[in-house]
Protein backbone atom coordinates (compact mmCIF):
# COMPACT_ATOMS: atom_id res chain seq x y z
CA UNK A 1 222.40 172.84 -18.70
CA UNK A 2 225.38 175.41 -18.85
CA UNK A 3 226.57 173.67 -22.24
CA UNK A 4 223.33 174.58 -23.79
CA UNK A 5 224.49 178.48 -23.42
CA UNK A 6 227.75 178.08 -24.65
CA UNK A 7 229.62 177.71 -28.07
CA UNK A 8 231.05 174.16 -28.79
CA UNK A 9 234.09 174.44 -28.27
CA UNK A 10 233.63 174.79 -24.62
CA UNK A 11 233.71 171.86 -22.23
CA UNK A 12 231.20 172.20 -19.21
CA UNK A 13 231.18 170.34 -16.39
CA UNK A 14 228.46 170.65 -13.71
CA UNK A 15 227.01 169.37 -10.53
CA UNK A 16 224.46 169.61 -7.90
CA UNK A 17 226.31 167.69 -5.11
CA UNK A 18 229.29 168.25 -3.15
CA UNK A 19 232.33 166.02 -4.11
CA UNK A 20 235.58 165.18 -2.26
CA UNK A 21 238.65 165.31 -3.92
CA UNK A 22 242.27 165.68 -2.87
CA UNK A 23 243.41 169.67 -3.37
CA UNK A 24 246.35 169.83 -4.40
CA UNK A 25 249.16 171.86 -1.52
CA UNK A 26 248.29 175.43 -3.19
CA UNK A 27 244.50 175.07 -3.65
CA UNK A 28 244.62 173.72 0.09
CA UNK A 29 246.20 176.80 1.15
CA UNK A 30 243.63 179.11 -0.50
CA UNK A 31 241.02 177.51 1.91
CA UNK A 32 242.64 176.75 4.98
CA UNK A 33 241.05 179.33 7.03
CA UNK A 34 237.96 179.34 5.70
CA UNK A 35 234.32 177.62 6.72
CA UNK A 36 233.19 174.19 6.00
CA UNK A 37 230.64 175.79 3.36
CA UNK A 38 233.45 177.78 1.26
CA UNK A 39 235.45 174.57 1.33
CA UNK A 40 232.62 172.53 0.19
CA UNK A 41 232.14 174.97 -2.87
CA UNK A 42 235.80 175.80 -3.72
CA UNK A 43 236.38 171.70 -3.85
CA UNK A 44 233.66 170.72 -5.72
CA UNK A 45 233.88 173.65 -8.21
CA UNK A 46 237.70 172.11 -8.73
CA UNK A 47 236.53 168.50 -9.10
CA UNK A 48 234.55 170.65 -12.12
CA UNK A 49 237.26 171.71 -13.43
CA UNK A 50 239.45 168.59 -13.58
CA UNK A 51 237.15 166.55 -15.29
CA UNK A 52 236.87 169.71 -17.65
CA UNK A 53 240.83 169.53 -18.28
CA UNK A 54 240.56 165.81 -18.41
CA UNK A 55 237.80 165.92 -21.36
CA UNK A 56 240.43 168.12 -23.43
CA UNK A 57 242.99 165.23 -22.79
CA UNK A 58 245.22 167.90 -20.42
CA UNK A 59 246.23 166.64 -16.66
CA UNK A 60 244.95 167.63 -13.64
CA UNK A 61 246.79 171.21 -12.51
CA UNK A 62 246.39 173.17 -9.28
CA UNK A 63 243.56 176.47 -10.26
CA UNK A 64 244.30 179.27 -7.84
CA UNK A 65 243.14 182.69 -7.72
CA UNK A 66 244.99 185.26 -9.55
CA UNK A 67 244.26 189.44 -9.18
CA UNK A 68 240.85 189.90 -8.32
CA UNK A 69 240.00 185.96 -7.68
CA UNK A 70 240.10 184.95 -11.63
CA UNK A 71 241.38 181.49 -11.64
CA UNK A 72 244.34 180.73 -13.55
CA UNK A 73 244.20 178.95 -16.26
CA UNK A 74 246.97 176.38 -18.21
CA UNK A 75 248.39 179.04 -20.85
CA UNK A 76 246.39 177.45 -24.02
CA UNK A 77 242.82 177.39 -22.35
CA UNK A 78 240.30 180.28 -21.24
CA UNK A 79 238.14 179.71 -18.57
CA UNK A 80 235.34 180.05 -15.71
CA UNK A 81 233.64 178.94 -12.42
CA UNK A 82 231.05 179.78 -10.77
CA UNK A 83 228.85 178.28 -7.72
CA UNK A 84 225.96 178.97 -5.48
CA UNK A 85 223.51 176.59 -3.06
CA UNK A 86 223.40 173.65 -4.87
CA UNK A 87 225.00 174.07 -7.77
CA UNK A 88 229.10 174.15 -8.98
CA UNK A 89 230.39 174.53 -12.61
CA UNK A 90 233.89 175.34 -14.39
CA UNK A 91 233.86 175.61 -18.16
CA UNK A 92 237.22 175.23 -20.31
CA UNK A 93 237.74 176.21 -24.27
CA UNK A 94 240.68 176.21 -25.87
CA UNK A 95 242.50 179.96 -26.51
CA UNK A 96 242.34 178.81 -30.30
CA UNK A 97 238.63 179.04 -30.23
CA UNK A 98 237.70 181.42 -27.94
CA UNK A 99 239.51 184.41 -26.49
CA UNK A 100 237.41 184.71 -22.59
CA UNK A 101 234.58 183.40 -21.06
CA UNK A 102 232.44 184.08 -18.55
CA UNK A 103 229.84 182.00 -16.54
CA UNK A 104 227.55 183.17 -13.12
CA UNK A 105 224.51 181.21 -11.25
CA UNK A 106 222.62 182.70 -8.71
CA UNK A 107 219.65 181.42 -7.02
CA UNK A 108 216.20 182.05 -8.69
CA UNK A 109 215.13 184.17 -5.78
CA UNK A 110 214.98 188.57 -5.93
CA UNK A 111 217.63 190.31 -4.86
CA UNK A 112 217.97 191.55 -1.46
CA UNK A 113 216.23 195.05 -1.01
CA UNK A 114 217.72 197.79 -2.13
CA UNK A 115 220.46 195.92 -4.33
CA UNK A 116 218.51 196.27 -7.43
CA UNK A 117 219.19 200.08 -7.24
CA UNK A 118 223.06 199.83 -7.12
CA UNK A 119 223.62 197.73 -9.88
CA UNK A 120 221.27 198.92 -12.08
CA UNK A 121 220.41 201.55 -14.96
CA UNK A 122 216.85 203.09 -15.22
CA UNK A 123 216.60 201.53 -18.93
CA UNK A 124 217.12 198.23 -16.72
CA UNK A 125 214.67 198.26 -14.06
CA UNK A 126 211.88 199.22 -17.08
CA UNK A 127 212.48 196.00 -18.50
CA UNK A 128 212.67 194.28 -15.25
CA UNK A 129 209.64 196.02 -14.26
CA UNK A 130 207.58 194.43 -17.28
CA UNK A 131 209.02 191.14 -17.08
CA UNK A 132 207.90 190.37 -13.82
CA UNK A 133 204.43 190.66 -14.62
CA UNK A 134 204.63 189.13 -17.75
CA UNK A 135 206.88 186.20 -16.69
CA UNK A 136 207.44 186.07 -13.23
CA UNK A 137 208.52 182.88 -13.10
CA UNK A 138 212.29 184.36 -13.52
CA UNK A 139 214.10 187.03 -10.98
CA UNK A 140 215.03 189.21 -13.27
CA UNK A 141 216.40 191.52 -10.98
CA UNK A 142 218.60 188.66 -10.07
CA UNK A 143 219.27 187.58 -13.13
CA UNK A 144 220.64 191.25 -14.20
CA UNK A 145 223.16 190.78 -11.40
CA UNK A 146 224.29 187.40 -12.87
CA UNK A 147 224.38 188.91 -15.96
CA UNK A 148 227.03 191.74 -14.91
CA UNK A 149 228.67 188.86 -13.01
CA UNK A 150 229.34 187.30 -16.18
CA UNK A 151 230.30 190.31 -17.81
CA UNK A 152 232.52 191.07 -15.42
CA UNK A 153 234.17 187.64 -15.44
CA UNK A 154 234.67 187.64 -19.18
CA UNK A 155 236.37 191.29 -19.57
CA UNK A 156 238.55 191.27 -16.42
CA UNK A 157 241.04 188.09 -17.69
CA UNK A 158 240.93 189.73 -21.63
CA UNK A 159 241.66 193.27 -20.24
CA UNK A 160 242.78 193.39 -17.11
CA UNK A 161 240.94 196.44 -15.89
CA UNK A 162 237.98 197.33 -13.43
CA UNK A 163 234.66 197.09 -14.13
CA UNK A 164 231.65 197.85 -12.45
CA UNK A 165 227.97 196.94 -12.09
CA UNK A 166 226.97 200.62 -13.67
CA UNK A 167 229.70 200.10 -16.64
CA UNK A 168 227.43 198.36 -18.45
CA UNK A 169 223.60 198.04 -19.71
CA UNK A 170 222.07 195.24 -20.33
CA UNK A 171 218.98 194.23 -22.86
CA UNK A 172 217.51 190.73 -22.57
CA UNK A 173 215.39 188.95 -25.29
CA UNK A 174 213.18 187.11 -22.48
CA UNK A 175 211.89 184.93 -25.56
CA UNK A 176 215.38 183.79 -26.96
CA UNK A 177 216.80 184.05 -23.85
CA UNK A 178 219.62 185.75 -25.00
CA UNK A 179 220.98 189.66 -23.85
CA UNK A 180 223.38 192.29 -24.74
CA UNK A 181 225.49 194.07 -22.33
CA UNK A 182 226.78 197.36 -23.81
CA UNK A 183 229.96 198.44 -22.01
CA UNK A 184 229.89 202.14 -21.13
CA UNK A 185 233.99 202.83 -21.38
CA UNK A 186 235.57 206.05 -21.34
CA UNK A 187 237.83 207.19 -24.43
CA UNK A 188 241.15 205.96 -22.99
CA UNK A 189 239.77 202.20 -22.87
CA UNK A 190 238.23 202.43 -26.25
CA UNK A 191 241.02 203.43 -27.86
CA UNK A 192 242.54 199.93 -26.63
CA UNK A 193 240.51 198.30 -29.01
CA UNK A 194 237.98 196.66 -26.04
CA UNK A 195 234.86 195.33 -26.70
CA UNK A 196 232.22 197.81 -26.37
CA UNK A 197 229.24 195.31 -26.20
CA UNK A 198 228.53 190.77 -25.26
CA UNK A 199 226.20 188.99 -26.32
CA UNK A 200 225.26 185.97 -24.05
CA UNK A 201 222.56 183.15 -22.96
CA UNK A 202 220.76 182.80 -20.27
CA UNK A 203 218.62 179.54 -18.48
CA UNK A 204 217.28 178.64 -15.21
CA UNK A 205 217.39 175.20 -13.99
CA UNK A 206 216.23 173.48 -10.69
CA UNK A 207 215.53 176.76 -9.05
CA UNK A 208 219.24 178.34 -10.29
CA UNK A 209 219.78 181.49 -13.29
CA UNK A 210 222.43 180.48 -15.48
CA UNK A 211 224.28 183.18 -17.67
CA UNK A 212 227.15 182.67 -19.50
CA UNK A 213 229.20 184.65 -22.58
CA UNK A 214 231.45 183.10 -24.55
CA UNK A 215 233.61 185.49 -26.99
CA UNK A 216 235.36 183.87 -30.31
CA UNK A 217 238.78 184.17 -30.23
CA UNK A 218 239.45 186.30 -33.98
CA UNK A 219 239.66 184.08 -36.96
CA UNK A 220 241.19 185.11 -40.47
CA UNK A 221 239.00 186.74 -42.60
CA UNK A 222 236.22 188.05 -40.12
CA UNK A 223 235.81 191.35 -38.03
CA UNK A 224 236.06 191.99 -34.66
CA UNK A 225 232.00 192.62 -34.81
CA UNK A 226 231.34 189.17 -36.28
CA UNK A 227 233.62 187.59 -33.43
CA UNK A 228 231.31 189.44 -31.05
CA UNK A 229 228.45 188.41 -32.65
CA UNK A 230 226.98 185.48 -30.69
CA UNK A 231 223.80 184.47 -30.23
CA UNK A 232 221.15 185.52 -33.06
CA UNK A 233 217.69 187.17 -32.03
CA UNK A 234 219.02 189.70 -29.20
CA UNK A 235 217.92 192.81 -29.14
């Protein structure tokens, strides 16, 4: 399902089940403290993401948590993971391609009480507010916090800086499903020459949201705001 939101030049690899595989010394070390559930998740998202490496033809290599948990990533590839109950995924592309990507699943299920209101911008929680009478077969509240997860995981590798839940504001075409996060940055980071706005997909599958952003790396001969310019119908 996650390859269906994503460009392709990504390879996605996904599963519903736990699956054992040997850690190598440094990934072992990550967990070796923690509870049988973390370790379960931090494996199997790993077995993800060698079979992803091994689909580009690359070998297996140990991915470890740099600043602020982003995995590391072989120097020529981009990449994410993400996992909740029953369901892992890591997605690789090629640096050629695409310049960062960013991937989230959360349960189909509303947020917690009260979260809604910390992560979110009145503009939001109007169009949340519609959308669950009109299709309330999707947490959208949820899926706005995947949605910033995502966000979040595809600036923080390109740029390096802090981002938070109100930093951006996020429109979803609920037919397309497609959305556009516009980044709220101050002058200084602007003047970097960051994105100020993703595009992304969105899905839900077997009770999990899916969201995922994938932005071009810059090709000769087109702008920065066609390399943005993913999916087509968002508004």
């Amino acid at each position: 399902m996650i390859s269906t939101l994503l460009p392709a030049a990504a390879v996605a690899v996904e599963s519903t089940t736990d699956r054992e595989i040997v850690l190598f010394p440094e990934e072992a070390h990550q967990i070796r403290n923690a509870v049988v559930e973390r370790q379960r998740e931090f494996t199997t998202v790993r077995w993800c993401a060698r079979q992803a490496l091994g689909r580009l033809g690359l070998p297996e290599v140990p991915v470890l948590p740099g600043r602020r948990g982003a995995p590391q990533w072989p120097g020529q590839l981009v990449g994410s993971m993400t996992h909740c109950a029953g369901y892992r995924a890591a997605v690789l592309a090629p640096r050629s391609e695409v310049c960062a990507i960013g991937i989230d699943a959360e349960p189909n299920a509303p947020l917690p009480d009260k979260v809604l209101e910390s992560i979110s911008h009145p503009e939001e929680r109007d169009w949340i507010a519609r959308l669950r009478w009109s299709a309330p077969e999707v947490a959208w509240d949820r899926l706005l916090f995947s949605i910033k997860e995502s966000v979040y995981k595809t600036w923080f590798p390109l740029m390096t800086r802090e981002l938070g839940f109100e930093d951006a504001i996020v429109m979803v075409d609920p037919v397309a499903r497609t959305f556009r996060a516009h980044l709220l940055l101050d002058r200084e980071v602007r003047a970097t020459g960051a994105p100020t706005w993703f595009d992304g997909r969105f899905g839900t599958t077997g009770g999990v949201l899916l969201t995922a952003i994938a932005l071009p790396a810059r090709q000769p001969g087109r702008t920065a705001d066609a390399d943005r310019q993913l999916p087509s119908g968002v508004r």
